[in-house]
Protein backbone atom coordinates (compact mmCIF):
# COMPACT_ATOMS: atom_id res chain seq x y z
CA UNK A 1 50.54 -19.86 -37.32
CA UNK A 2 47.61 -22.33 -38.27
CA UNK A 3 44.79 -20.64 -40.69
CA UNK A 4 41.37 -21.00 -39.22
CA UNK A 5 39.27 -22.51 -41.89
CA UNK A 6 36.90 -19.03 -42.01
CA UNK A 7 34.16 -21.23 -40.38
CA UNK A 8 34.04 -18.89 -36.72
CA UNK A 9 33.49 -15.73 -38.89
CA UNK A 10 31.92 -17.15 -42.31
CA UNK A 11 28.82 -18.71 -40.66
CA UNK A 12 28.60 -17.12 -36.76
CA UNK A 13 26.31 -14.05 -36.37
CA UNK A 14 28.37 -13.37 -33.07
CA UNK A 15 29.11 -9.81 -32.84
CA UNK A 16 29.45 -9.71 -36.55
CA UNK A 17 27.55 -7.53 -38.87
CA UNK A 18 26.34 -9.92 -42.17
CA UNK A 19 27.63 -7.07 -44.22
CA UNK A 20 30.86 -7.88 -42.98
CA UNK A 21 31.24 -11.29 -42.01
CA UNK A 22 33.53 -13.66 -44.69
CA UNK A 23 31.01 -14.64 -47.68
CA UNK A 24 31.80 -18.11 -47.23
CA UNK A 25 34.30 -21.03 -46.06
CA UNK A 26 36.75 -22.81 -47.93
CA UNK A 27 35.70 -26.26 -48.19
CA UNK A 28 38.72 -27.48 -50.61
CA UNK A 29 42.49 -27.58 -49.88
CA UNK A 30 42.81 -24.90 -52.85
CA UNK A 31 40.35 -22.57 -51.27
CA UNK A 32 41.86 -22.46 -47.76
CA UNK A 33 45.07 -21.65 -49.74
CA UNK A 34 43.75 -19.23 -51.32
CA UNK A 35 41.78 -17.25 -48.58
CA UNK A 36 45.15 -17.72 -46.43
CA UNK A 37 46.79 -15.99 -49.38
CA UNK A 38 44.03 -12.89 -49.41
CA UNK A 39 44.54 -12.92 -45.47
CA UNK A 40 48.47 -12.65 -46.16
CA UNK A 41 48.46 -9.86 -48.54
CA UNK A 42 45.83 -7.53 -46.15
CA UNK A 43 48.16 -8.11 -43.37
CA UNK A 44 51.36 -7.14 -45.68
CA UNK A 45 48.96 -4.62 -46.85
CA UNK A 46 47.79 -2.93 -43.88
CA UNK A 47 51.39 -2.99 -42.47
CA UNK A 48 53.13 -0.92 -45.96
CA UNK A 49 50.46 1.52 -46.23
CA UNK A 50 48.51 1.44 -42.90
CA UNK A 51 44.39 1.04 -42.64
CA UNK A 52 43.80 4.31 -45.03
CA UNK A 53 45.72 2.61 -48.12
CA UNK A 54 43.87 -0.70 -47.56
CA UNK A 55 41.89 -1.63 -50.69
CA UNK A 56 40.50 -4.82 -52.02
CA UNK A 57 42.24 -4.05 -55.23
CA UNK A 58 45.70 -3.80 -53.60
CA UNK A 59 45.36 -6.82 -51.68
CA UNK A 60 43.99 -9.04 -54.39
CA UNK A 61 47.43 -8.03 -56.55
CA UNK A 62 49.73 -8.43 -53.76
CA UNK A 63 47.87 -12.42 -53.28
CA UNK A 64 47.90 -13.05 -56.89
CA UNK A 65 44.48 -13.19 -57.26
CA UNK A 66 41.59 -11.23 -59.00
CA UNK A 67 39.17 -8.79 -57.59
CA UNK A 68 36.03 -11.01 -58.29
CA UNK A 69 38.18 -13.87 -56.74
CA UNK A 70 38.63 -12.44 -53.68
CA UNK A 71 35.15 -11.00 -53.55
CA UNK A 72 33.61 -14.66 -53.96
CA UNK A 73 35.12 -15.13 -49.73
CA UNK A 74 35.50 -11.01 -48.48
CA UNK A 75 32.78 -8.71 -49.67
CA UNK A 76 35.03 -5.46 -48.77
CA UNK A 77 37.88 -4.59 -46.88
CA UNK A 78 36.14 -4.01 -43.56
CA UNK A 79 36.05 -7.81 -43.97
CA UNK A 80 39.11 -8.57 -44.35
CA UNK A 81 39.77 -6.91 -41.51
CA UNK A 82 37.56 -8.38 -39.32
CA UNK A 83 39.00 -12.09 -40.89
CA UNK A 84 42.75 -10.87 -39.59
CA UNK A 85 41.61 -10.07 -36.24
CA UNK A 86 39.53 -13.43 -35.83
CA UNK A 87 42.93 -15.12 -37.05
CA UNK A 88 44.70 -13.41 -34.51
CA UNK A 89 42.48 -13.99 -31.81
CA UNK A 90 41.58 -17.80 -32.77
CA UNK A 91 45.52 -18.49 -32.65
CA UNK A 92 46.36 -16.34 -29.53
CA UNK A 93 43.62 -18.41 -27.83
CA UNK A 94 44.44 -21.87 -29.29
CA UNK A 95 48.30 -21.26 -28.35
CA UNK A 96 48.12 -19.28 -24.74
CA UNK A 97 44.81 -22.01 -23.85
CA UNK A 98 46.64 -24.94 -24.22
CA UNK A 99 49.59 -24.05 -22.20
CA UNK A 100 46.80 -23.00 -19.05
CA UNK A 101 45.56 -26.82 -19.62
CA UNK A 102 48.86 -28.03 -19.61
CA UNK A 103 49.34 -25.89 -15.74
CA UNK A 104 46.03 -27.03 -14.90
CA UNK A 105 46.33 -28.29 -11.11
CA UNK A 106 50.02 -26.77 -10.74
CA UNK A 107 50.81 -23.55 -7.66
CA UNK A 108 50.08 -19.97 -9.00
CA UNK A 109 53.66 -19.12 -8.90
CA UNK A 110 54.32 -22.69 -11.22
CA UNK A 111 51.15 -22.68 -13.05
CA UNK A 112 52.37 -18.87 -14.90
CA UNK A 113 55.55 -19.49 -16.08
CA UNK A 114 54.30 -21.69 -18.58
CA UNK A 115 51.88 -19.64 -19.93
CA UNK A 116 53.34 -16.31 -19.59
CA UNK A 117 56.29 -18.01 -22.00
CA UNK A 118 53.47 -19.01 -24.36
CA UNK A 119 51.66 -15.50 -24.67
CA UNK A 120 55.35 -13.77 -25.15
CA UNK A 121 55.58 -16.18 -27.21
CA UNK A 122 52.94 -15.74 -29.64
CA UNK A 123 52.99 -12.05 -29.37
CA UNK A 124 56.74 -11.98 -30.65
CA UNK A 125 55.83 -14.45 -33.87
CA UNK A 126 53.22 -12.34 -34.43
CA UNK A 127 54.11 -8.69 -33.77
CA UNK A 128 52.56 -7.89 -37.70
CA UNK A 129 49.76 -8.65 -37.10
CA UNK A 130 49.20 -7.95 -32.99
CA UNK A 131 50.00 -4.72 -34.50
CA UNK A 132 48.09 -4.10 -37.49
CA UNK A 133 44.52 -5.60 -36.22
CA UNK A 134 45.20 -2.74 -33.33
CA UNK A 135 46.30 0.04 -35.73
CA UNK A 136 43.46 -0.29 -37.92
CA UNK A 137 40.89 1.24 -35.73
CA UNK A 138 38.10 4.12 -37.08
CA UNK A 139 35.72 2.68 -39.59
CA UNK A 140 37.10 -0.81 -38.68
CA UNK A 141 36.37 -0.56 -35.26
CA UNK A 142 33.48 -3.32 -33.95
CA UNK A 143 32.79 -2.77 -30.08
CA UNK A 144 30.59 -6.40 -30.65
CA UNK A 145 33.70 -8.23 -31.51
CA UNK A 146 35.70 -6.40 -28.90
CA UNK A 147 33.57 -7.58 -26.34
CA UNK A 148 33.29 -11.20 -28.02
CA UNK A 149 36.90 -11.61 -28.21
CA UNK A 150 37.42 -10.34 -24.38
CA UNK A 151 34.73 -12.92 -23.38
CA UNK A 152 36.71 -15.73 -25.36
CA UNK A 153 40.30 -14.91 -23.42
CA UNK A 154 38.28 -14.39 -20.22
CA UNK A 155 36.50 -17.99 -20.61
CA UNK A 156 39.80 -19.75 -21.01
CA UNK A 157 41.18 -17.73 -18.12
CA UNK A 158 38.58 -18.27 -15.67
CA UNK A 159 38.85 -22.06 -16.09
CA UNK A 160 42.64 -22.10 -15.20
CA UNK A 161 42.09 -19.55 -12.67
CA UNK A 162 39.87 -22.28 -11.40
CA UNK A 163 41.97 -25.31 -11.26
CA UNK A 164 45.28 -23.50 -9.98
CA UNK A 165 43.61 -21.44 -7.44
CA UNK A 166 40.38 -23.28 -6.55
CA UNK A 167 39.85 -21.64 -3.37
CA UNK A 168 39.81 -18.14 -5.07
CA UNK A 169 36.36 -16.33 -4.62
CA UNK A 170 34.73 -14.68 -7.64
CA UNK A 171 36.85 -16.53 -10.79
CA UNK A 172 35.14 -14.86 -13.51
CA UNK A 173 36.28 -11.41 -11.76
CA UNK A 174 39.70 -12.50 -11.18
CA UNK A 175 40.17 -13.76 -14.87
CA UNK A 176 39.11 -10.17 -15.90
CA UNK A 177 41.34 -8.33 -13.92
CA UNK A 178 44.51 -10.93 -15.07
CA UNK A 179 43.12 -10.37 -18.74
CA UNK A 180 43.27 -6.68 -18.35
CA UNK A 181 46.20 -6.54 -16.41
CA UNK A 182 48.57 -8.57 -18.35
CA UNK A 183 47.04 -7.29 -21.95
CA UNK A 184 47.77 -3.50 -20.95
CA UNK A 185 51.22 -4.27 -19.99
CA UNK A 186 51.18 -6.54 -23.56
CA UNK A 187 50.00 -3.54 -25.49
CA UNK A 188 52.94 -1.36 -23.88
CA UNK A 189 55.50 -4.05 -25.13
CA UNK A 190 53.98 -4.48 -28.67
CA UNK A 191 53.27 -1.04 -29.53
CA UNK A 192 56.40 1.04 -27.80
CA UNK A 193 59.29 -1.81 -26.98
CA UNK A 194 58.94 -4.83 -28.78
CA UNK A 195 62.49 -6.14 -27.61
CA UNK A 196 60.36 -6.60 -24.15
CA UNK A 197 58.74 -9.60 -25.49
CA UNK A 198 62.20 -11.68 -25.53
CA UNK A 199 63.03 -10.27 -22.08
CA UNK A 200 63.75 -12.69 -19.21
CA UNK A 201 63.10 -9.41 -16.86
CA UNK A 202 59.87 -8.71 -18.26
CA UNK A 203 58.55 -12.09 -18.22
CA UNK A 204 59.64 -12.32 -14.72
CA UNK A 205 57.63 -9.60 -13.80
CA UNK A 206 54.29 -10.53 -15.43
CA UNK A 207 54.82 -14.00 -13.54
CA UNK A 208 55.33 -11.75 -10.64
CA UNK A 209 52.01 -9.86 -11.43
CA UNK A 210 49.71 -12.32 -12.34
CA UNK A 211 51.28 -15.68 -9.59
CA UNK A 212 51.05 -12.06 -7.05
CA UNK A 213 47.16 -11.60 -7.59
CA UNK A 214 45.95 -14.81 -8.03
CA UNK A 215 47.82 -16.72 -4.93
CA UNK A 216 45.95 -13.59 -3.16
């Protein structure tokens, strides 16, 4: 998956508390390689020993680098937290978006089986991490960036619901429900049977679902 720069979480006050917000962006190729190493070893990190053995001193060994090096981009580990779930959510929205502009004008029924096939997808590459940002809730937990990242997957939503259903009243509704809908059976499939994300038979039936509502 591509590695945001840092820039939506080293510089954006949205929903993000300064104290935990990335330090600062990698400008240089070496940097970005170097924060994408940090950002490696949390996830591999968080997924061995779970959110209570995260530490900045265990990730900065597992990436190679120092403590003060990985201090000079993540001031603690809440941070580094927050950087894996803006990774996650920048690439689920980057991946799943551009398949809705690709259906952009097609039937319901036509316009989800592309996109269904790209969420599935990108939740199977990245069941680590799907997993881990969810597991590590408690001190982690930030109800602004919850609320940020639901508004991000419900913009993109609303504007296919949009062009493949133009007629439908109340869009923004609409793309809510679908968001909620199709993420709770998601979180079913990722956190209890992840074979379901290479089933045929499930995708069928999230097509089913979501083509189902919005045609209505």
């Amino acid at each position: 998956m591509r590695i945001p720069s840092g820039l939506a979480f080293a510089s954006s006050g949205e929903g993000l508390d300064a104290r935990i917000r990335q330090r600062k962006a990698p400008s240089q190729a070496r940097a970005q390689h170097t924060v994408a190493a940090i950002l490696e070893a949390a996830l591999q990190v968080l997924v061995t020993t779970g959110a209570e053995g995260l530490t900045t001193t265990r990730v900065a060994e597992r990436a190679g680098v120092s403590v003060g090096t990985l201090y000079q981009y993540f001031p603690d580990k809440r941070a580094l937290v927050v950087a894996l779930r803006v990774r996650y959510v920048d690439g689920l929205v980057e991946h799943v978006g551009a398949a809705m502009r690709a259906a952009a004008g097609l039937p319901p029924e036509a316009a989800f089986r592309p996109v269904i096939t790209a969420l599935l997808t990108f939740k199977r590459e990245n069941l680590q991490l799907s997993r881990a940002v969810r597991a590590a809730g408690g001190d982690f937990t930030q109800p602004e960036m919850i609320r940020a990242v639901g508004a991000r997957l419900v913009q993109v939503t609303q504007a296919f619901v949009e062009a493949a259903a133009p007629g439908r009243a109340h869009p923004e509704l609409v793309a809510r429900v679908l968001v909620g809908a199709i993420e709770g059976a998601l979180s079913v499939a990722v956190d209890e049977s992840p074979e379901l994300l290479a089933s045929d038979a499930f995708a069928e039936e999230l097509m089913r679902l979501a083509g189902g509502y919005l045609k209505g």
